[in-house]
Protein backbone atom coordinates (compact mmCIF):
# COMPACT_ATOMS: atom_id res chain seq x y z
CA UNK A 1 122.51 98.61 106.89
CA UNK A 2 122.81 95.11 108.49
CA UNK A 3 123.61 93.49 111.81
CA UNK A 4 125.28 90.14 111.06
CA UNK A 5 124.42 87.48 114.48
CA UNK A 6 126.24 84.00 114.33
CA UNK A 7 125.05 81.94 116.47
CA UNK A 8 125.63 77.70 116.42
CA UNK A 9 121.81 75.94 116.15
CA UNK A 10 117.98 76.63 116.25
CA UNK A 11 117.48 76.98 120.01
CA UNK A 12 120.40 80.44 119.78
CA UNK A 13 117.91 81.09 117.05
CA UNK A 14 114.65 80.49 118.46
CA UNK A 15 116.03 82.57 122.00
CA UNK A 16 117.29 85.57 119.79
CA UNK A 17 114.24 86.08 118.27
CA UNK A 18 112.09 86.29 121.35
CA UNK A 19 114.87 88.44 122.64
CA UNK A 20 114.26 91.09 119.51
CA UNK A 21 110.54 90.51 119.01
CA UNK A 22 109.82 90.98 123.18
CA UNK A 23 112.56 92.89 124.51
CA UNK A 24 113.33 95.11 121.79
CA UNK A 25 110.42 95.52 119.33
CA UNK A 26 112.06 94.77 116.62
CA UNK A 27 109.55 93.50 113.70
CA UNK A 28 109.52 89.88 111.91
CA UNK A 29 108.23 89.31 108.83
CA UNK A 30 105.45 86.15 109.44
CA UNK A 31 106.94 82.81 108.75
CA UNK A 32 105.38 82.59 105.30
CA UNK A 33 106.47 85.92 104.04
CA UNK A 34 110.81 85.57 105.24
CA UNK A 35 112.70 87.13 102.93
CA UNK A 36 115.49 84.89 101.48
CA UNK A 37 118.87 86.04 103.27
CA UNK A 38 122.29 86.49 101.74
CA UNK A 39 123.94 85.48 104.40
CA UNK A 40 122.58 81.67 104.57
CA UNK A 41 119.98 79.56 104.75
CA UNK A 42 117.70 79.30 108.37
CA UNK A 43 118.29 83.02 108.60
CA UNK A 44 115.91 84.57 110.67
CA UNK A 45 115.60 88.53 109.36
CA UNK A 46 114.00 91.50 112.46
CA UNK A 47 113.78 95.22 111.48
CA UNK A 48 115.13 97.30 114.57
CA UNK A 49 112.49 99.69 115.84
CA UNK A 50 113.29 102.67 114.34
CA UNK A 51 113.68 100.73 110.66
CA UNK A 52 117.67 101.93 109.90
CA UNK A 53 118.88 98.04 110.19
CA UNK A 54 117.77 94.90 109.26
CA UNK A 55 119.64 91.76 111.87
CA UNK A 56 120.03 89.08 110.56
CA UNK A 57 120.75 85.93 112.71
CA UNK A 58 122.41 82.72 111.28
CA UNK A 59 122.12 79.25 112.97
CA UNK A 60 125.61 77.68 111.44
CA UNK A 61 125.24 74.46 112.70
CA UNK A 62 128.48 73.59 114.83
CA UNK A 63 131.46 75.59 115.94
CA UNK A 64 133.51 74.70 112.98
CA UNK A 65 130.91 75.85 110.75
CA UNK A 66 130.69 79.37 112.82
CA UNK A 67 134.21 80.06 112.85
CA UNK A 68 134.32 79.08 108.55
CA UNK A 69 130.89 81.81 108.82
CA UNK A 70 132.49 84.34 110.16
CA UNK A 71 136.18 84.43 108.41
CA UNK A 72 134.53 84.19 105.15
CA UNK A 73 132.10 86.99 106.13
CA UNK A 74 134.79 89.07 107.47
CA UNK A 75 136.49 88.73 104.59
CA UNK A 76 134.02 90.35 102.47
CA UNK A 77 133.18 92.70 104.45
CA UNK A 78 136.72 94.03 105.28
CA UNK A 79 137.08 94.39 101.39
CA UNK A 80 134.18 96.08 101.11
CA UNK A 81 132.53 93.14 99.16
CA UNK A 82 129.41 93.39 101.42
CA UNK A 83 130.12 97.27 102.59
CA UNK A 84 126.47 96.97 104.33
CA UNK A 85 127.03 94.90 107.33
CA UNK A 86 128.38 97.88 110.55
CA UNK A 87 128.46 94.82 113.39
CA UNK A 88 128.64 91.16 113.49
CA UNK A 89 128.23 89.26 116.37
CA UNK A 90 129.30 85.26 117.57
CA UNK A 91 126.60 84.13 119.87
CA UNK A 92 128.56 81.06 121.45
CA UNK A 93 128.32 79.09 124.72
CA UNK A 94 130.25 76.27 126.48
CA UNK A 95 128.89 73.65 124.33
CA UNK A 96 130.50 75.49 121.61
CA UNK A 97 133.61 72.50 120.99
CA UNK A 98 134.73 71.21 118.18
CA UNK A 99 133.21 68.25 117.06
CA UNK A 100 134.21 64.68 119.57
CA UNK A 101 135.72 67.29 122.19
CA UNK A 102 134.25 67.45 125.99
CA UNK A 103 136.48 69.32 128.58
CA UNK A 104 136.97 67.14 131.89
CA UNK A 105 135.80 69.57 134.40
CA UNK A 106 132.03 70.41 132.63
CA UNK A 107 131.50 73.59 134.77
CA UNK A 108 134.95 75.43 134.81
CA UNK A 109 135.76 74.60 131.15
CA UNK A 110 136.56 77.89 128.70
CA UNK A 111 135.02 78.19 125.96
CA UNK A 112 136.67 77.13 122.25
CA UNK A 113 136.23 80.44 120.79
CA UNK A 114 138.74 82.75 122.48
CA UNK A 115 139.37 86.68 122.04
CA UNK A 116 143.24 85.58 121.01
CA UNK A 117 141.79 83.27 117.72
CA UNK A 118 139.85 86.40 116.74
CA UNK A 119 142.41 88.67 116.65
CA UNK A 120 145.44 85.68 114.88
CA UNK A 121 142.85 85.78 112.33
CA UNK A 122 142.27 89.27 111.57
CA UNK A 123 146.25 89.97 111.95
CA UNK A 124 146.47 86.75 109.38
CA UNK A 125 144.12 88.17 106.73
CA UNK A 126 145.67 91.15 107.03
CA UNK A 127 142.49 93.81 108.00
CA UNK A 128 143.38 96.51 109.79
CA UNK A 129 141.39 96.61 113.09
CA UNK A 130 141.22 98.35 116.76
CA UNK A 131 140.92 96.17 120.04
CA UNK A 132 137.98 97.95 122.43
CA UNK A 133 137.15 95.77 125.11
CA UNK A 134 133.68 96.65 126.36
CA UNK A 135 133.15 95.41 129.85
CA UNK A 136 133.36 91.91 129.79
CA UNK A 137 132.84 91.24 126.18
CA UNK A 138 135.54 91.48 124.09
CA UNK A 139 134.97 93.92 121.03
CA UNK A 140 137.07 94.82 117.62
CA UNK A 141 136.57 97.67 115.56
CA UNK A 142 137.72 96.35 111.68
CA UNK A 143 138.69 99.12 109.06
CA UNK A 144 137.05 98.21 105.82
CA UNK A 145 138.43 98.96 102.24
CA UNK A 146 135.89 102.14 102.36
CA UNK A 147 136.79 103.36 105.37
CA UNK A 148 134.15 102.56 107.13
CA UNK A 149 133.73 100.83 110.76
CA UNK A 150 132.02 97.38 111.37
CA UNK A 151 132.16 96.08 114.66
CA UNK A 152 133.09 92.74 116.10
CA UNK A 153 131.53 91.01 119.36
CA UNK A 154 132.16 87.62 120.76
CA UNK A 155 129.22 86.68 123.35
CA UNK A 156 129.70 83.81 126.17
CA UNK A 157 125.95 83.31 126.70
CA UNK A 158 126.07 82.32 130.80
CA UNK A 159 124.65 82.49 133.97
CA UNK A 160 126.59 84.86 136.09
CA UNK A 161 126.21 81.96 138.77
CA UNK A 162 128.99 79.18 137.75
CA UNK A 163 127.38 77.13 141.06
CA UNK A 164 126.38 74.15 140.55
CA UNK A 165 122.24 74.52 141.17
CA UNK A 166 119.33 71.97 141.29
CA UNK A 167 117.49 71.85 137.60
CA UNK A 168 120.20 73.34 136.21
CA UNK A 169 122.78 71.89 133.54
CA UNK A 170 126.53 71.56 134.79
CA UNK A 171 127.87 73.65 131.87
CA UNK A 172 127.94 77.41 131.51
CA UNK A 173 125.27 76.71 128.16
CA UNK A 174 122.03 78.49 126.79
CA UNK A 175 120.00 75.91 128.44
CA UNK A 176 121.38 76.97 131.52
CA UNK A 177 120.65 80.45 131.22
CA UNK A 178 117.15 79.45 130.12
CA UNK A 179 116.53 76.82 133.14
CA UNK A 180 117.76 79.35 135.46
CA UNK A 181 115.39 82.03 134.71
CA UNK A 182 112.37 79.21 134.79
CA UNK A 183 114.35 78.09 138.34
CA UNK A 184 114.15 81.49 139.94
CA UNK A 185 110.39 82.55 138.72
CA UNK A 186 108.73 78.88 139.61
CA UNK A 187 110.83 77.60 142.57
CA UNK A 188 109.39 74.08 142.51
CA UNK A 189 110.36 73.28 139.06
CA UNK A 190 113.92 72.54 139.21
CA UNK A 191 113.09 69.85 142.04
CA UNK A 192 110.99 68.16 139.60
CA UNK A 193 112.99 67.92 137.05
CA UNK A 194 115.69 67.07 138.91
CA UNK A 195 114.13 64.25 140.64
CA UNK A 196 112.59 63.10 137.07
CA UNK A 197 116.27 62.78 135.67
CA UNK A 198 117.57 61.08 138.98
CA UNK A 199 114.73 58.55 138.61
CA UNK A 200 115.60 57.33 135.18
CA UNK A 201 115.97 53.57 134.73
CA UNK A 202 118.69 53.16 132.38
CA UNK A 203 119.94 56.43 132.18
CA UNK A 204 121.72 56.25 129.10
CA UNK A 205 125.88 57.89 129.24
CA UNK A 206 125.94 61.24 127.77
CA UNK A 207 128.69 64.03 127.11
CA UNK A 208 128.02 67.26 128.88
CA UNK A 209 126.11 68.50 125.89
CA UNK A 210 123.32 66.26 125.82
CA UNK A 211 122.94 66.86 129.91
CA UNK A 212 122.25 70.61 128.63
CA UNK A 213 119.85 69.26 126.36
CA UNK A 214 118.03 66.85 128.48
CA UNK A 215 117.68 69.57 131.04
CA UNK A 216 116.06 72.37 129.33
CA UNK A 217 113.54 69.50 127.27
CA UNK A 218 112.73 68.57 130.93
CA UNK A 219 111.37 72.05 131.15
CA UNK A 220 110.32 72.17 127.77
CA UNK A 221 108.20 68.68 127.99
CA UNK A 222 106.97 69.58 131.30
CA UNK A 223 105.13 72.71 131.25
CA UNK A 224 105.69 74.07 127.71
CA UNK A 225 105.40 71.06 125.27
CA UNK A 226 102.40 72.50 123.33
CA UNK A 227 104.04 74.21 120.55
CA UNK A 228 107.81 72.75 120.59
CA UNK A 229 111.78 74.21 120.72
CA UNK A 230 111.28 76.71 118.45
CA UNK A 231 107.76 78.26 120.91
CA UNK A 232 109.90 77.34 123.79
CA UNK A 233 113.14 79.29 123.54
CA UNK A 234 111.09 82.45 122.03
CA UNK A 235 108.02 82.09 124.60
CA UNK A 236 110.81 82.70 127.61
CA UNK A 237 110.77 86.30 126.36
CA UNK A 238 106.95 86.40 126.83
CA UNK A 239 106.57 85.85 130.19
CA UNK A 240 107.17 88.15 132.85
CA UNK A 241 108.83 86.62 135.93
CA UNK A 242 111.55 84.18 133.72
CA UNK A 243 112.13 87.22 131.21
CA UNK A 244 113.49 89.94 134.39
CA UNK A 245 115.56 86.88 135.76
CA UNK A 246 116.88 86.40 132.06
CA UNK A 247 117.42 90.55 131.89
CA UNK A 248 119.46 90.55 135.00
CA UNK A 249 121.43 87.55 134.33
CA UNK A 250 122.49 88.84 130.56
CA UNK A 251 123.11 92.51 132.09
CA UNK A 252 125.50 91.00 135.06
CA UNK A 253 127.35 89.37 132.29
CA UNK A 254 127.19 92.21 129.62
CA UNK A 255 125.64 90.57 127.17
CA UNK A 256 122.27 92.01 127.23
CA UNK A 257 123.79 95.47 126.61
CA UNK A 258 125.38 94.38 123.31
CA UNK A 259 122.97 92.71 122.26
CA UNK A 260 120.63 95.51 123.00
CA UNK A 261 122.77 97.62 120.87
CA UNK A 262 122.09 95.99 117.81
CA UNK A 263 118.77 96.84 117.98
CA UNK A 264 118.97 100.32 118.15
């Protein structure tokens, strides 16, 4: 059986992974020996521990290309098309906008993907589904063609903090989840990097995106540059102090107990 993770790029990726190879022990194949996944291309594949699923995680590119990823998919496998997937999950933050769209208040902005457009869609296509919300993350269990259950998750990857906090981007993002934990394990950091940005000749205009971005590469460039994005979002998971402040963060907000779920 399969777990099914959309996410939007290769940092949600890259953070996954170290979530499932470090938290979870789930197994990845080495880079050379992927196998080639149905679902897309840039699919990373993990074995859970126990070997009953594989979960596979898809970087989709941009929101529009996440929400096109995940109608399709549910479409095949509410028909029973692809009868092997039992949960699919949307990995999403606040950057998550359609394309040319910033909110005007960065930190209190919701995201685009909202529990009502999940459930127009499935009442639209016509599949038969259950609402269970499970904490705070809203969850759907969708009848397929065999009878079977596969469920549905949408994840809001935040801090449980909204504040606005030294080192740390504006909007409730990935990199701020990720800055955070390096925040609260090396103290000093965030006063570097936030003095490095504030110190910028020519500080170029940026949407609230980018000041995600430039952000977490402050953290990246500064004390983690030696192996790039990909080293950086999966080493978090490797390293004691940043990986309890990520646990408790993602528990607060209920997201490490789903996604702990579809490794079991």
């Amino acid at each position: 059986m399969h777990r099914l993770i959309l996410c939007e790029g290769y940092d949600d990726r890259s953070f996954l992974a170290g979530f499932f190879r470090h938290h979870c022990q789930c197994t990845e194949p080495a880079p050379d020996a992927r196998p080639r996944s149905k679902y897309g291309k840039g699919v990373y594949v993990f074995s859970t521990a126990d070997g009953s699923h594989e979960i596979h995680v898809l970087p989709c590119g941009s929101v529009s290309q996440l929400l096109t990823a995940f109608k399709n998919s549910m479409q095949e496998i509410a028909s029973a098309v692809d009868s092997e997937v039992d949960f699919v999950t949307m990995f999403t933050d606040h950057d998550t906008l359609p394309e040319g769209r910033e909110p005007a208040i960065a930190d209190t902005s919701s995201p685009f993907i909202k529990p009502a457009s999940i459930k127009d869609f499935l009442n639209g296509a016509k599949i038969k589904f259950r609402e269970d919300p499970h904490g705070d993350i809203p969850q759907w269990h969708v009848e397929k063609a065999d009878k079977s259950q596969c469920v549905v998750a949408l994840l809001h990857i935040r801090t449980h903090d909204p504040a606005p906090r030294p080192g740390l981007p504006s909007k409730q993002t990935l990199e701020r989840l990720v800055c955070h934990a390096i925040a609260k394990a090396h103290p000093d950091r965030p006063i570097t990097v936030t003095d490095w940005l504030a110190s910028r000749k020519d500080k170029p205009a940026r949407t609230d995106r980018q000041e995600s971005k430039e952000h977490s590469y402050s953290y990246l460039a500064g004390w983690y540059a030696s192996d790039g994005c990909d080293y950086f979002f999966r080493h978090i998971w490797e390293q004691a102090q940043p990986r309890e402040h990520l646990i408790q963060e993602m528990r607060d907000t209920g997201i490490l107990q789903t996604l702990e779920s579809l490794a079991k």
